[in-house]
N, C-alpha and C. Protein backbone atom coordinates (compact mmCIF):
# COMPACT_ATOMS: atom_id res chain seq x y z
N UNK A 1 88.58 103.23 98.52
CA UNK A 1 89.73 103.90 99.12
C UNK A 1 90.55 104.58 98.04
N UNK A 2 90.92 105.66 98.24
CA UNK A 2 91.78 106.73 97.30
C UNK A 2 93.34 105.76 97.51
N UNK A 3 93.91 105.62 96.29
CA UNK A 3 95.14 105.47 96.46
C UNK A 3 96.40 105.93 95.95
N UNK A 4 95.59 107.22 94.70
CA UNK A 4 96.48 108.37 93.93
C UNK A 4 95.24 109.04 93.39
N UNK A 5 96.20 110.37 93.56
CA UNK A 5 95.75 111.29 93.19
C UNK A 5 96.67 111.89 92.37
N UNK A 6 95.91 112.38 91.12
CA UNK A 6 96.65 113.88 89.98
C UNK A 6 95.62 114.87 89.90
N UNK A 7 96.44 115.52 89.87
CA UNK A 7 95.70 116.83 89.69
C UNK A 7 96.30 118.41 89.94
N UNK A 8 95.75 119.15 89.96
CA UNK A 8 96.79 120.67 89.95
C UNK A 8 96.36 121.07 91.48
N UNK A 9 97.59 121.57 91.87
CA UNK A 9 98.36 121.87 93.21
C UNK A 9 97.95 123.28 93.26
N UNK A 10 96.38 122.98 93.79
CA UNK A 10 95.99 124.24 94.49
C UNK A 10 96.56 125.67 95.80
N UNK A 11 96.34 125.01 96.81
CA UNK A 11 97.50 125.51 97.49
C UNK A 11 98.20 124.50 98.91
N UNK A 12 98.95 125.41 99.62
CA UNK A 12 100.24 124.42 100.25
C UNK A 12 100.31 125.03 101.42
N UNK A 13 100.21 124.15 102.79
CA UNK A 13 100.66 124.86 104.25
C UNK A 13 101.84 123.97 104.57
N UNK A 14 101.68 123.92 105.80
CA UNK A 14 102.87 123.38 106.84
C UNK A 14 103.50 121.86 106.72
N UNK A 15 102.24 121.38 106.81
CA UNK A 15 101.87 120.08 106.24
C UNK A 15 101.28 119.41 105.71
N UNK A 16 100.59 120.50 104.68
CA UNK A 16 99.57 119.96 103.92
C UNK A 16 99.24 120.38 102.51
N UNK A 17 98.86 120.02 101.33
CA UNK A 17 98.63 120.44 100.38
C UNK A 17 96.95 120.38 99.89
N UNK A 18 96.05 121.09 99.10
CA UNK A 18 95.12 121.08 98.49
C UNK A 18 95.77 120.30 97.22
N UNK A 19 95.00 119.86 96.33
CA UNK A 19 95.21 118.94 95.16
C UNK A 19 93.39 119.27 94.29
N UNK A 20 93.42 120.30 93.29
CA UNK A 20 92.23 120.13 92.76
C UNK A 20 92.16 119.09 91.75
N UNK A 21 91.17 118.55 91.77
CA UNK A 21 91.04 116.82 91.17
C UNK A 21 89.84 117.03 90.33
N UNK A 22 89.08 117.98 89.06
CA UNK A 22 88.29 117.94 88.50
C UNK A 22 87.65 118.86 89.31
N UNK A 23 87.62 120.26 89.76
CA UNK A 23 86.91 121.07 90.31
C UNK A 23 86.88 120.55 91.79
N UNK A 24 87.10 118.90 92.23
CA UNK A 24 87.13 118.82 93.72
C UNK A 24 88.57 118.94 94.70
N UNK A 25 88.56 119.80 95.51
CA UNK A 25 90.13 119.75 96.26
C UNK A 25 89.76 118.66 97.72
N UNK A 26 91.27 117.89 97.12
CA UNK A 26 91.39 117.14 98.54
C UNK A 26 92.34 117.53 99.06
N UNK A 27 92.63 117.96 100.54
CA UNK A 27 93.13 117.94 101.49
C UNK A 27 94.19 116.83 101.87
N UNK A 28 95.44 117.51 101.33
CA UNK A 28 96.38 115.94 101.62
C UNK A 28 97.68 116.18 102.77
N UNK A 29 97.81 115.39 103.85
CA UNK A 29 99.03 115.38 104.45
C UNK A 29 100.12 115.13 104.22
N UNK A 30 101.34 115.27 103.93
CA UNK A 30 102.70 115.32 103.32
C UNK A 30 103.53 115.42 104.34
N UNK A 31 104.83 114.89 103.91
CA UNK A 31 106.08 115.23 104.94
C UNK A 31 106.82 116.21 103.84
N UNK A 32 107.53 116.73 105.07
CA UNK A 32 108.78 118.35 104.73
C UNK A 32 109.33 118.03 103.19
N UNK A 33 109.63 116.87 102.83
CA UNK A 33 110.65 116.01 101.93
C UNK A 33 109.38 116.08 100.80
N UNK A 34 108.47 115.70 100.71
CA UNK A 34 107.43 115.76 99.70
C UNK A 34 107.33 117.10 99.03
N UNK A 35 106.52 118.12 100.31
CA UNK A 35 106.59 119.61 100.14
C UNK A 35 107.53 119.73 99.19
N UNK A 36 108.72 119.63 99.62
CA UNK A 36 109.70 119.99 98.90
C UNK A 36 110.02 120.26 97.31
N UNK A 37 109.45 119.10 96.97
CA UNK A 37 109.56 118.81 95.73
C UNK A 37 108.47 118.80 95.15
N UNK A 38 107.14 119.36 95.41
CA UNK A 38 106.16 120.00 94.53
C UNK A 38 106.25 121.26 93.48
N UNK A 39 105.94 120.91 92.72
CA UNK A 39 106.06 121.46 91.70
C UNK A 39 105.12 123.38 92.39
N UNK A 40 105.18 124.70 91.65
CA UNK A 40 104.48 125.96 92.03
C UNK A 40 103.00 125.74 92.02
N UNK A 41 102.45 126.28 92.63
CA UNK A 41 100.87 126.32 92.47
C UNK A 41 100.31 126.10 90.96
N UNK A 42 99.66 125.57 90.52
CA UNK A 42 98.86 126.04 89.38
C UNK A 42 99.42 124.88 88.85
N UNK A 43 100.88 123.95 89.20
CA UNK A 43 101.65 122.99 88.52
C UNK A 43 100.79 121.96 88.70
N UNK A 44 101.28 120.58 88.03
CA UNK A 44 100.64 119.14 88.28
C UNK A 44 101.06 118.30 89.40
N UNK A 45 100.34 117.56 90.12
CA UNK A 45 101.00 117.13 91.02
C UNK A 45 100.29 115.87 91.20
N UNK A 46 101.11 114.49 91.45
CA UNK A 46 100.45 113.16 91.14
C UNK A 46 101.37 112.48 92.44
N UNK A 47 100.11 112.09 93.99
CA UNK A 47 100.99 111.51 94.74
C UNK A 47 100.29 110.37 95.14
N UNK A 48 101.39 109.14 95.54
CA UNK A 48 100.55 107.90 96.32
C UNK A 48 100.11 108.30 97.84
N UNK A 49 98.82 108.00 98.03
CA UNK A 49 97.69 108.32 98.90
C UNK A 49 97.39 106.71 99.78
N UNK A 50 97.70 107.23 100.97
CA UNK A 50 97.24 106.49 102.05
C UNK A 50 95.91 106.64 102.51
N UNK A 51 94.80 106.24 102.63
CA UNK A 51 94.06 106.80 103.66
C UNK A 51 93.42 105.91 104.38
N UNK A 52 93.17 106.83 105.49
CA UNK A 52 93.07 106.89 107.04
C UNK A 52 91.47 106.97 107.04
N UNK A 53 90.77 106.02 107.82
CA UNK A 53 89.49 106.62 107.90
C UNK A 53 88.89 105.90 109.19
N UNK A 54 88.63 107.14 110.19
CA UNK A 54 88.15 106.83 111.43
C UNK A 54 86.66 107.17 111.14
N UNK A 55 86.31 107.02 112.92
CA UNK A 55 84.79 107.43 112.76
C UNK A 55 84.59 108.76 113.03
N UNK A 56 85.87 109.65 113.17
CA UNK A 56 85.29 111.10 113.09
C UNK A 56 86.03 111.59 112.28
N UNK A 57 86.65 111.67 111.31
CA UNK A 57 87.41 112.12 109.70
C UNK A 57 87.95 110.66 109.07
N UNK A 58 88.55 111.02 107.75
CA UNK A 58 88.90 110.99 106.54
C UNK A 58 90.51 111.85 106.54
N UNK A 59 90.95 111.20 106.90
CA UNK A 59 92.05 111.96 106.17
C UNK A 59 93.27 111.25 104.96
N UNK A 60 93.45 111.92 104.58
CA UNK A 60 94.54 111.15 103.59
C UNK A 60 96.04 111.84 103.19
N UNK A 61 96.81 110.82 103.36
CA UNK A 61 98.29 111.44 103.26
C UNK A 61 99.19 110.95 101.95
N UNK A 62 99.76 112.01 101.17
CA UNK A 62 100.57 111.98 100.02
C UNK A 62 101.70 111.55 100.06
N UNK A 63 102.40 110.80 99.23
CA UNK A 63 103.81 110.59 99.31
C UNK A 63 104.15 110.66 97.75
N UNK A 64 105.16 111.01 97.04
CA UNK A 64 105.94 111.49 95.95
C UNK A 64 106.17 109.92 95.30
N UNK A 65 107.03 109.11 96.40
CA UNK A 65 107.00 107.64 95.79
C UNK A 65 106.56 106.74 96.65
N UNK A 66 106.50 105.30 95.99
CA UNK A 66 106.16 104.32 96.40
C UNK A 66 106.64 103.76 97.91
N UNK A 67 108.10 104.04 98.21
CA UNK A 67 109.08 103.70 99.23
C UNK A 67 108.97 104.96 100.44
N UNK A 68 108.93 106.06 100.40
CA UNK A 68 108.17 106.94 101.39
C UNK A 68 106.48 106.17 101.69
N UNK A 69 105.94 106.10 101.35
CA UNK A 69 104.50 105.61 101.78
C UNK A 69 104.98 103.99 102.32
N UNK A 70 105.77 103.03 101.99
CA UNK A 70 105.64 101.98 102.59
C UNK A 70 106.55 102.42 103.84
N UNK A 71 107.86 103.30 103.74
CA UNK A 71 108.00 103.39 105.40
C UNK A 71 106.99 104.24 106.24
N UNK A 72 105.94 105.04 105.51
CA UNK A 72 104.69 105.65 106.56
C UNK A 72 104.22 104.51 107.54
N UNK A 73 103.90 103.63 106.44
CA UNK A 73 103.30 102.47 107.11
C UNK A 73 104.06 101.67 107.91
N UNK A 74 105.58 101.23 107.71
CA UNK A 74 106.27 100.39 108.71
C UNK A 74 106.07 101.31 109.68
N UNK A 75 106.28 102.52 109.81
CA UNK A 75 106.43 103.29 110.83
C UNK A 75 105.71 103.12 111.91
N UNK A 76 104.32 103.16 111.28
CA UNK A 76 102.95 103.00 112.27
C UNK A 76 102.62 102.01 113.15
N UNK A 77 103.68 100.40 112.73
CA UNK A 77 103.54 99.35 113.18
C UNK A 77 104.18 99.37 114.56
N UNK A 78 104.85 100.38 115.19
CA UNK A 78 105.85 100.54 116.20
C UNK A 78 104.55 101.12 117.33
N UNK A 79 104.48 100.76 118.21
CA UNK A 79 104.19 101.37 119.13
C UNK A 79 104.09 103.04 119.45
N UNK A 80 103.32 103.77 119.70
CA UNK A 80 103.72 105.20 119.77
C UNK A 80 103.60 106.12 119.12
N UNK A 81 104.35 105.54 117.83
CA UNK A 81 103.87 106.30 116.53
C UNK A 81 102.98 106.14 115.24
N UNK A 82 102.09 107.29 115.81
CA UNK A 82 101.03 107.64 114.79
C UNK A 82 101.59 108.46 113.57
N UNK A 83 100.70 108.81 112.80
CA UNK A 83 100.72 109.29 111.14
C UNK A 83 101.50 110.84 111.43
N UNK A 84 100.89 111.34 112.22
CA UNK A 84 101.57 112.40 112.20
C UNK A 84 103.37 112.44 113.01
N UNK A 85 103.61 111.63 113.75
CA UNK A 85 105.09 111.33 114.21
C UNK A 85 105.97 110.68 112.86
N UNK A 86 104.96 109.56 112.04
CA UNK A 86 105.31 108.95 110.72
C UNK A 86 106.07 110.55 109.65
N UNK A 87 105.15 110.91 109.45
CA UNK A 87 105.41 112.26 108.65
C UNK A 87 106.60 113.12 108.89
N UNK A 88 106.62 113.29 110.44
CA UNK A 88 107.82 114.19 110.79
C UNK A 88 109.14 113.68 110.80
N UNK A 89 108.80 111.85 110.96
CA UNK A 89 110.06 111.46 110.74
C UNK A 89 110.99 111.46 109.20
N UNK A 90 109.83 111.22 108.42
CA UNK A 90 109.90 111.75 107.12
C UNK A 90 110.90 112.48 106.54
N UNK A 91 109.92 113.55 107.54
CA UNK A 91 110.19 114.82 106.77
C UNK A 91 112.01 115.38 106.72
N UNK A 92 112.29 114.12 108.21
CA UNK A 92 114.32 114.59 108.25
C UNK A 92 114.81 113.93 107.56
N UNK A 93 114.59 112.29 107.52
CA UNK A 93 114.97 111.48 106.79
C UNK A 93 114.52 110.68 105.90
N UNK A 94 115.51 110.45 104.79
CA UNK A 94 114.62 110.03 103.85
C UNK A 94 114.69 108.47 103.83
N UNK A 95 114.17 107.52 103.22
CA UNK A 95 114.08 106.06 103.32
C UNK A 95 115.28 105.22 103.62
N UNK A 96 116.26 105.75 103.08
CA UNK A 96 117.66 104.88 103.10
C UNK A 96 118.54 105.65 104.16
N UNK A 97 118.15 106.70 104.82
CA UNK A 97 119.15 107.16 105.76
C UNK A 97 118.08 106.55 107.18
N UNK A 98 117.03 105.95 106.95
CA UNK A 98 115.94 105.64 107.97
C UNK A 98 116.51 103.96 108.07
N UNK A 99 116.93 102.99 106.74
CA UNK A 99 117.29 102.04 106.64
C UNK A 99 119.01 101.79 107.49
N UNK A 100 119.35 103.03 107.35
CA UNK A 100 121.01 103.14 108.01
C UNK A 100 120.44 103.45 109.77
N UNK A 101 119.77 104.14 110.07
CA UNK A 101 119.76 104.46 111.39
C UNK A 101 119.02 103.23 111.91
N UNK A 102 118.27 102.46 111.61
CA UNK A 102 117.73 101.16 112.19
C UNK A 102 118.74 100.35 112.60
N UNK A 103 119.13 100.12 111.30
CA UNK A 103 120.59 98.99 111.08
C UNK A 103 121.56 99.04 112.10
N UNK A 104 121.71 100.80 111.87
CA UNK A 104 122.67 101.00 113.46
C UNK A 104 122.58 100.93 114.63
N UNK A 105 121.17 100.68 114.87
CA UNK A 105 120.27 101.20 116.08
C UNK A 105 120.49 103.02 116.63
N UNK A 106 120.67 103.61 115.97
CA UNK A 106 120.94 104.74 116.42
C UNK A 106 119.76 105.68 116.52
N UNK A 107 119.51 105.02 117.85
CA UNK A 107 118.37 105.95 118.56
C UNK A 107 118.56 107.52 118.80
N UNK A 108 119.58 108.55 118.91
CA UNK A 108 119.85 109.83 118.64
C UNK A 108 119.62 110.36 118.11
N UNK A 109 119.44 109.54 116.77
CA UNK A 109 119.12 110.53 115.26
C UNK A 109 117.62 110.74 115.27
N UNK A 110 116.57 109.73 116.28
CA UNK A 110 115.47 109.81 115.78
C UNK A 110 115.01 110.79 116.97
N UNK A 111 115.52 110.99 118.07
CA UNK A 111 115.30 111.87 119.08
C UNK A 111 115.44 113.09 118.64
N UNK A 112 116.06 113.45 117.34
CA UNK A 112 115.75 115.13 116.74
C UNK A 112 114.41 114.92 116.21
N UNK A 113 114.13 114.15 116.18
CA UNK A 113 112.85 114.56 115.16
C UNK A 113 111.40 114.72 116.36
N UNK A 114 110.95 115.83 116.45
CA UNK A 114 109.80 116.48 117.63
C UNK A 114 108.31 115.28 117.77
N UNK A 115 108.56 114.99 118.95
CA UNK A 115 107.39 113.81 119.26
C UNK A 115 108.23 112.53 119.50
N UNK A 116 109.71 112.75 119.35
CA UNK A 116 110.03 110.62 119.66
C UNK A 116 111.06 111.00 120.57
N UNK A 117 110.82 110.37 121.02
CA UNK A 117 111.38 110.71 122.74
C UNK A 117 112.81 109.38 122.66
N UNK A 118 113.66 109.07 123.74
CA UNK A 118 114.23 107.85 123.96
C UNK A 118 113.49 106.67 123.83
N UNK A 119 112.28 106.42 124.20
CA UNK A 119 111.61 105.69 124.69
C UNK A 119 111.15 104.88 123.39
N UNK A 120 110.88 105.81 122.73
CA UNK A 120 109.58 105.14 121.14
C UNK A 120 111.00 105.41 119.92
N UNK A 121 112.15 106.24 120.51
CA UNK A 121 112.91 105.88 119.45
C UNK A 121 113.53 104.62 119.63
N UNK A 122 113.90 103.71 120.54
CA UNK A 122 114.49 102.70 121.11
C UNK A 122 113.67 101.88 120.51
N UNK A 123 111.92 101.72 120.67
CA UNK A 123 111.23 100.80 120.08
C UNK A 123 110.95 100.44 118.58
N UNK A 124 111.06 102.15 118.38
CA UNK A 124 111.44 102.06 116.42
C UNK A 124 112.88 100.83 115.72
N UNK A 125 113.73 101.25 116.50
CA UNK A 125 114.65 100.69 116.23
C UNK A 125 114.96 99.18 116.67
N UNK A 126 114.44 98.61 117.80
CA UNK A 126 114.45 97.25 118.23
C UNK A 126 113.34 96.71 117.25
N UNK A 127 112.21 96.94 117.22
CA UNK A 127 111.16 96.61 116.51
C UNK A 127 111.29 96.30 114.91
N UNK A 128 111.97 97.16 114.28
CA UNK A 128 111.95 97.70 112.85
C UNK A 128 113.57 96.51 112.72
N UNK A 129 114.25 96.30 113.37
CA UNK A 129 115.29 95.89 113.33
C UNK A 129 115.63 94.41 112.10
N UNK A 130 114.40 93.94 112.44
CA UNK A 130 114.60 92.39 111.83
C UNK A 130 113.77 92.80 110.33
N UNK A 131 112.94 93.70 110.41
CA UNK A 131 111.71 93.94 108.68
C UNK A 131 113.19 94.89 108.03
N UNK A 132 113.90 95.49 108.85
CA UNK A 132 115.13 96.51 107.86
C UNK A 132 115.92 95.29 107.31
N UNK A 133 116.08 94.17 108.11
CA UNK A 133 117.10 93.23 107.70
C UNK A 133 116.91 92.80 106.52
N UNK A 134 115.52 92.97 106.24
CA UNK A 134 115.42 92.17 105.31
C UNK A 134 115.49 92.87 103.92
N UNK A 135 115.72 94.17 104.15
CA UNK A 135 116.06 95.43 103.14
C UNK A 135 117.79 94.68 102.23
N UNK A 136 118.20 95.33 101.52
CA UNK A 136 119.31 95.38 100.58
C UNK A 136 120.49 96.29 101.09
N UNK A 137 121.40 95.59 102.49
CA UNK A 137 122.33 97.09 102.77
C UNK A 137 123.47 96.85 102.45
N UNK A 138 123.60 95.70 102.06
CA UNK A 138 124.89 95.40 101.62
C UNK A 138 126.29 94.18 102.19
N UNK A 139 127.00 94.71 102.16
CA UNK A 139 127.73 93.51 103.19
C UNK A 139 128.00 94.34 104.51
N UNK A 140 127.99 95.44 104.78
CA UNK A 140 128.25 95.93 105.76
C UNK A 140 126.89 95.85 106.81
N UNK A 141 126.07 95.47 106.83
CA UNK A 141 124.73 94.89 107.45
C UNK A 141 125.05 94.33 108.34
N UNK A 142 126.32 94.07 108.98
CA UNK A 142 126.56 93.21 110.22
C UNK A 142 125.69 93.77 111.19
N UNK A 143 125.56 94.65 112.03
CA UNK A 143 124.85 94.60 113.58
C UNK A 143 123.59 94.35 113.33
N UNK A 144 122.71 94.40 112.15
CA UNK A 144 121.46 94.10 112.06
C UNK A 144 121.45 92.62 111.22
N UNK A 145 122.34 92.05 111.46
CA UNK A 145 122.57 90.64 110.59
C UNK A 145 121.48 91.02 109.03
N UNK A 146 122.39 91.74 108.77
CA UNK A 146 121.46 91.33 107.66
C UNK A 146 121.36 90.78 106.34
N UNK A 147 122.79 90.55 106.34
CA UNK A 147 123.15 89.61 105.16
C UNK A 147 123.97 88.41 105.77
N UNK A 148 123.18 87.25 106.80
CA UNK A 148 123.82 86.46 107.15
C UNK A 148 124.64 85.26 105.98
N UNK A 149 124.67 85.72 104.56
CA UNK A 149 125.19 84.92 103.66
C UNK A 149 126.88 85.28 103.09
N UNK A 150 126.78 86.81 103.72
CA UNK A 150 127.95 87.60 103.69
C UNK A 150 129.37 87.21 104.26
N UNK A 151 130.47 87.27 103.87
CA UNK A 151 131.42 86.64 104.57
C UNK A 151 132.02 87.26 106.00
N UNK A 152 132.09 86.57 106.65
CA UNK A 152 132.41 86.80 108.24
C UNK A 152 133.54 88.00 108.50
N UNK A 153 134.50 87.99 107.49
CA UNK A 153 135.68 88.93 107.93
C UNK A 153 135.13 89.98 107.32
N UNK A 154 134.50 90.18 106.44
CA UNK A 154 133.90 91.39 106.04
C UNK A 154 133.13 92.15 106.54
N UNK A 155 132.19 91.46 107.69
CA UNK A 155 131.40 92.34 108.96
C UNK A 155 132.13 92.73 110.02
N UNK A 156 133.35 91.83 110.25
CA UNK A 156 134.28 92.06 111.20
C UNK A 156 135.29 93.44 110.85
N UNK A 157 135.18 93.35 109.49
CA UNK A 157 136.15 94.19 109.00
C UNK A 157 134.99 95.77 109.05
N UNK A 158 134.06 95.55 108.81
CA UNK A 158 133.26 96.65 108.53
C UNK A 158 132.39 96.63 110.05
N UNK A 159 132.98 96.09 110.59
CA UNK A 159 132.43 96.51 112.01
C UNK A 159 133.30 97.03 112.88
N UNK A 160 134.84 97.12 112.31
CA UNK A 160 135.45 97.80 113.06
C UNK A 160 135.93 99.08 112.48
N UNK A 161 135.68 99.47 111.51
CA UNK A 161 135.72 100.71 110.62
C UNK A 161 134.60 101.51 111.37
N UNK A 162 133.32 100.85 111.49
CA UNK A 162 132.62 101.76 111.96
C UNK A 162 132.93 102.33 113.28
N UNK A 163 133.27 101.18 114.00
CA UNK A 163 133.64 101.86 115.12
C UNK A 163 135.03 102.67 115.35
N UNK A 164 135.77 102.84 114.66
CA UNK A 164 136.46 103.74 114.30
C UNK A 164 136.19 105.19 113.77
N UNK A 165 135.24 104.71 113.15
CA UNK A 165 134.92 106.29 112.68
C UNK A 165 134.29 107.56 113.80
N UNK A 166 133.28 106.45 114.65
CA UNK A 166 132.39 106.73 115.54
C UNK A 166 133.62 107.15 116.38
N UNK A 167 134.39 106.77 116.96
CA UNK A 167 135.60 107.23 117.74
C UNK A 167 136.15 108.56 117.53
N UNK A 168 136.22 108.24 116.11
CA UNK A 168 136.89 110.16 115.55
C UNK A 168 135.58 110.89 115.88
N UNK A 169 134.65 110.81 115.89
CA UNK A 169 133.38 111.60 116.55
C UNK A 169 132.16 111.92 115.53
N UNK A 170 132.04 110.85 114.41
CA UNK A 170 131.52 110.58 113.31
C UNK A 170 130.23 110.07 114.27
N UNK A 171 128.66 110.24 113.91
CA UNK A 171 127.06 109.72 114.13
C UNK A 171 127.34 108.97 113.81
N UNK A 172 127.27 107.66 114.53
CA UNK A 172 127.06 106.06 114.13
C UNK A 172 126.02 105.75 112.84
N UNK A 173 125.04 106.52 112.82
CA UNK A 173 124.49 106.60 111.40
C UNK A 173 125.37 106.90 110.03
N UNK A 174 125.90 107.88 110.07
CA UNK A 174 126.89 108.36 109.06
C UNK A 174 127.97 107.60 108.78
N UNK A 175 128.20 107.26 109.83
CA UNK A 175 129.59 106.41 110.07
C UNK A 175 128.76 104.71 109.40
N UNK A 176 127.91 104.07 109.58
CA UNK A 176 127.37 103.38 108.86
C UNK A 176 126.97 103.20 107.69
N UNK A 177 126.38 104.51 107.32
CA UNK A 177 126.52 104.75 105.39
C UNK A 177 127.06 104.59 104.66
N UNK A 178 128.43 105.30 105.46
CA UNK A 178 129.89 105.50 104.35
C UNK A 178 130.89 104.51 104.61
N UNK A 179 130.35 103.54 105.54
CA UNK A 179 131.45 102.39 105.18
C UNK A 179 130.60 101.34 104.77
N UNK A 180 129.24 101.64 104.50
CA UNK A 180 128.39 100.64 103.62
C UNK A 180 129.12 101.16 102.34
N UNK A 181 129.26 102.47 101.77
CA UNK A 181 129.07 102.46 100.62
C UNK A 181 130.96 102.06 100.11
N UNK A 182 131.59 102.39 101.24
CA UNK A 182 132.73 101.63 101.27
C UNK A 182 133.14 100.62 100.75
N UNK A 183 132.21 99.64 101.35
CA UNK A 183 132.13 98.06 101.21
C UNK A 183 131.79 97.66 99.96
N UNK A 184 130.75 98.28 99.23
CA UNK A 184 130.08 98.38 97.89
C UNK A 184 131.37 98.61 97.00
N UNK A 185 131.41 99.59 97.50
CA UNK A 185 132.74 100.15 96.34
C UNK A 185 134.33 98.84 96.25
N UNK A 186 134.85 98.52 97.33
CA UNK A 186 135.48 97.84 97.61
C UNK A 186 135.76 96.28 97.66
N UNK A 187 134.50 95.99 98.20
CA UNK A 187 134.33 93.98 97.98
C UNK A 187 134.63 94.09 99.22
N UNK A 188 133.79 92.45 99.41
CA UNK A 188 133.70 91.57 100.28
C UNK A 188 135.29 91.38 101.40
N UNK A 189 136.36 91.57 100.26
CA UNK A 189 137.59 91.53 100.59
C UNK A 189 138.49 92.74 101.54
N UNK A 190 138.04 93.72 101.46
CA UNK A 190 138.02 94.97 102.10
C UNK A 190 139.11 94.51 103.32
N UNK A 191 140.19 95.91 103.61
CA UNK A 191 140.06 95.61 105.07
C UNK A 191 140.04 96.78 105.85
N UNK A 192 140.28 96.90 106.79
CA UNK A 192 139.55 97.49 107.96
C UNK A 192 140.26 98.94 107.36
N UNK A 193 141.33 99.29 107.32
CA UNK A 193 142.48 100.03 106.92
C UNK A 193 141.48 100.96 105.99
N UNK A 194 141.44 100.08 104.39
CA UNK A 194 141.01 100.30 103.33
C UNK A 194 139.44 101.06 103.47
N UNK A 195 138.69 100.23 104.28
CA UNK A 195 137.13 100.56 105.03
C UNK A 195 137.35 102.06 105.31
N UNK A 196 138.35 102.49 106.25
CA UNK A 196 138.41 103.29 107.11
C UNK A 196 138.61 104.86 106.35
N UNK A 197 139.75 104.52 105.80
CA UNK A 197 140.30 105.00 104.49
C UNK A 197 139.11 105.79 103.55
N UNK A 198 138.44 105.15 102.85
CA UNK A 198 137.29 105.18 102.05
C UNK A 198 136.20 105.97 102.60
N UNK A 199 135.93 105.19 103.98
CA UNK A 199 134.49 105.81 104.38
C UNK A 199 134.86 107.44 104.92
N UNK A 200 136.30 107.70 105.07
CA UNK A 200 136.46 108.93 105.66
C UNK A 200 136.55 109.76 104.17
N UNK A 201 136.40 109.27 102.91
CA UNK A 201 136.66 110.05 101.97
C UNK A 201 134.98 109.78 101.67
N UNK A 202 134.52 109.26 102.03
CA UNK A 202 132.68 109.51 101.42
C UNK A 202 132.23 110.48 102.71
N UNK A 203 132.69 110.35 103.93
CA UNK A 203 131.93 111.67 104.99
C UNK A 203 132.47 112.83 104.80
N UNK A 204 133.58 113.21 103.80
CA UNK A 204 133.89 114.68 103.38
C UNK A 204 133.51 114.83 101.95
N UNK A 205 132.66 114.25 101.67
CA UNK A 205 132.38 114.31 99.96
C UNK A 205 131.23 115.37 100.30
C-alpha cells in the first residue's frame, strides 16, 4: 500500500493532481485546501496517501498533513459519507474548524458543503461527537463534554457566552471558536461578561 508520495507536480485539475514519481505519474485525489497549497508545476510535492482499493480501481488520495488524512478517515466512519463527500468537506473546512462544528453540533455549516444534506450532516455530528471529545478544545468543550475534568462554572460561563453571541446573530460554530479561544486566553476563571467581551473582539479580528 502507497502511503507517501514525493515527487514533481506534473499537472493539476479540479480535484486532482498528477505527481511524477521517477518517470511514473500517479493520479492523486486532493481536497480544495491541499490544491491550494501546492507548490507551480514542475515544483516538488510530498503528500500523505490513503489508498483505496476496490475490485474495479485503485485510487489514492493526498493530504499535505498528517491531521487532514486522519479526519478523511474519521469522516468515512459516518454513515453516507464516502471519499469523495470526505474531500469536499475538506476542502471548506479545515481540521479545527471541523473539531468546532462537531463540538457545536452545528449541522448548517456542513449543509454548505455539496452532497450532505440535513440528514448525514446530523449523523456526522451525533456520531463524531464522542471521538471529537476526545480531541484538545479546551475548557470551553462543554456541549460535547469534553473536558469533563474542567471546572463547572467555566462551561456554564462559556456556555452562556456562546449563546449570547449566537443571539447577536453570530454561527454557533464561530461563536464556539472565539469563546474557546476566549477561555484559553482568559482561564478557567472567566466570566460570562469577560467571555463575551473577548470572543466579540476575536469575531472582528
Amino acid at each position: 500500500m502507497i502511503a507517501k508520495l514525493t515527487g514533481k507536480l506534473d499537472s493539476v485539475g479540479e480535484d486532482w493532481i498528477v505527481i511524477d514519481v521517477g518517470g511514473v505519474g500517479y493520479l492523486v485525489f486532493c481536497s480544495g485546501r491541499t490544491l491550494r497549497n501546492l507548490p507551480e508545476a514542475g515544483g516538488i510535492v510530498s503528500l500523505h496517501i490513503e489508498t483505496h482499493v476496490r475490485e474495479d480501481h485503485i485510487h489514492l488520495y493526498g493530504f499535505d498533513g498528517v491531521a487532514e488524512r486522519a479526519w478523511f478517515l474519521l469522516l468515512q466512519t459516518v454513515q453516507g459519507v464516502g471519499a469523495r463527500v470526505a474531500l469536499g468537506i475538506l476542502s471548506l473546512y479545515a481540521g479545527d474548524e471541523l473539531t468546532q462544528i462537531v463540538a457545536a453540533q452545528d449541522k448548517t455549516a456542513l449543509t454548505r458543503v455539496s452532497g450532505v444534506g440535513p440528514k448525514v450532516a446530523g449523523r456526522i455530528t451525533a456520531e463524531l461527537k464522542d471521538k471529537v471529545a476526545k480531541m484538545d478544545l479546551g475548557p470551553v468543550a462543554f456541549n460535547a463534554e469534553v473536558s469533563s475534568s474542567a471546572p463547572k462554572p467555566a462551561q456554564g460561563a462559556a456556555g452562556d457566552a456562546v449563546s449570547a453571541l449566537v443571539n447577536l446573530g453570530y454561527g454557533r460554530a464561530d461563536a464556539f471558536g472565539a469563546v474557546a479561544a476566549a477561555a484559553r486566553a482568559l482561564g478557567p476563571d472567566a466570566t460570562v461578561e469577560a467571555l463575551i467581551t473577548a470572543g466579540l473582539k476575536e469575531l472582528a479580528a
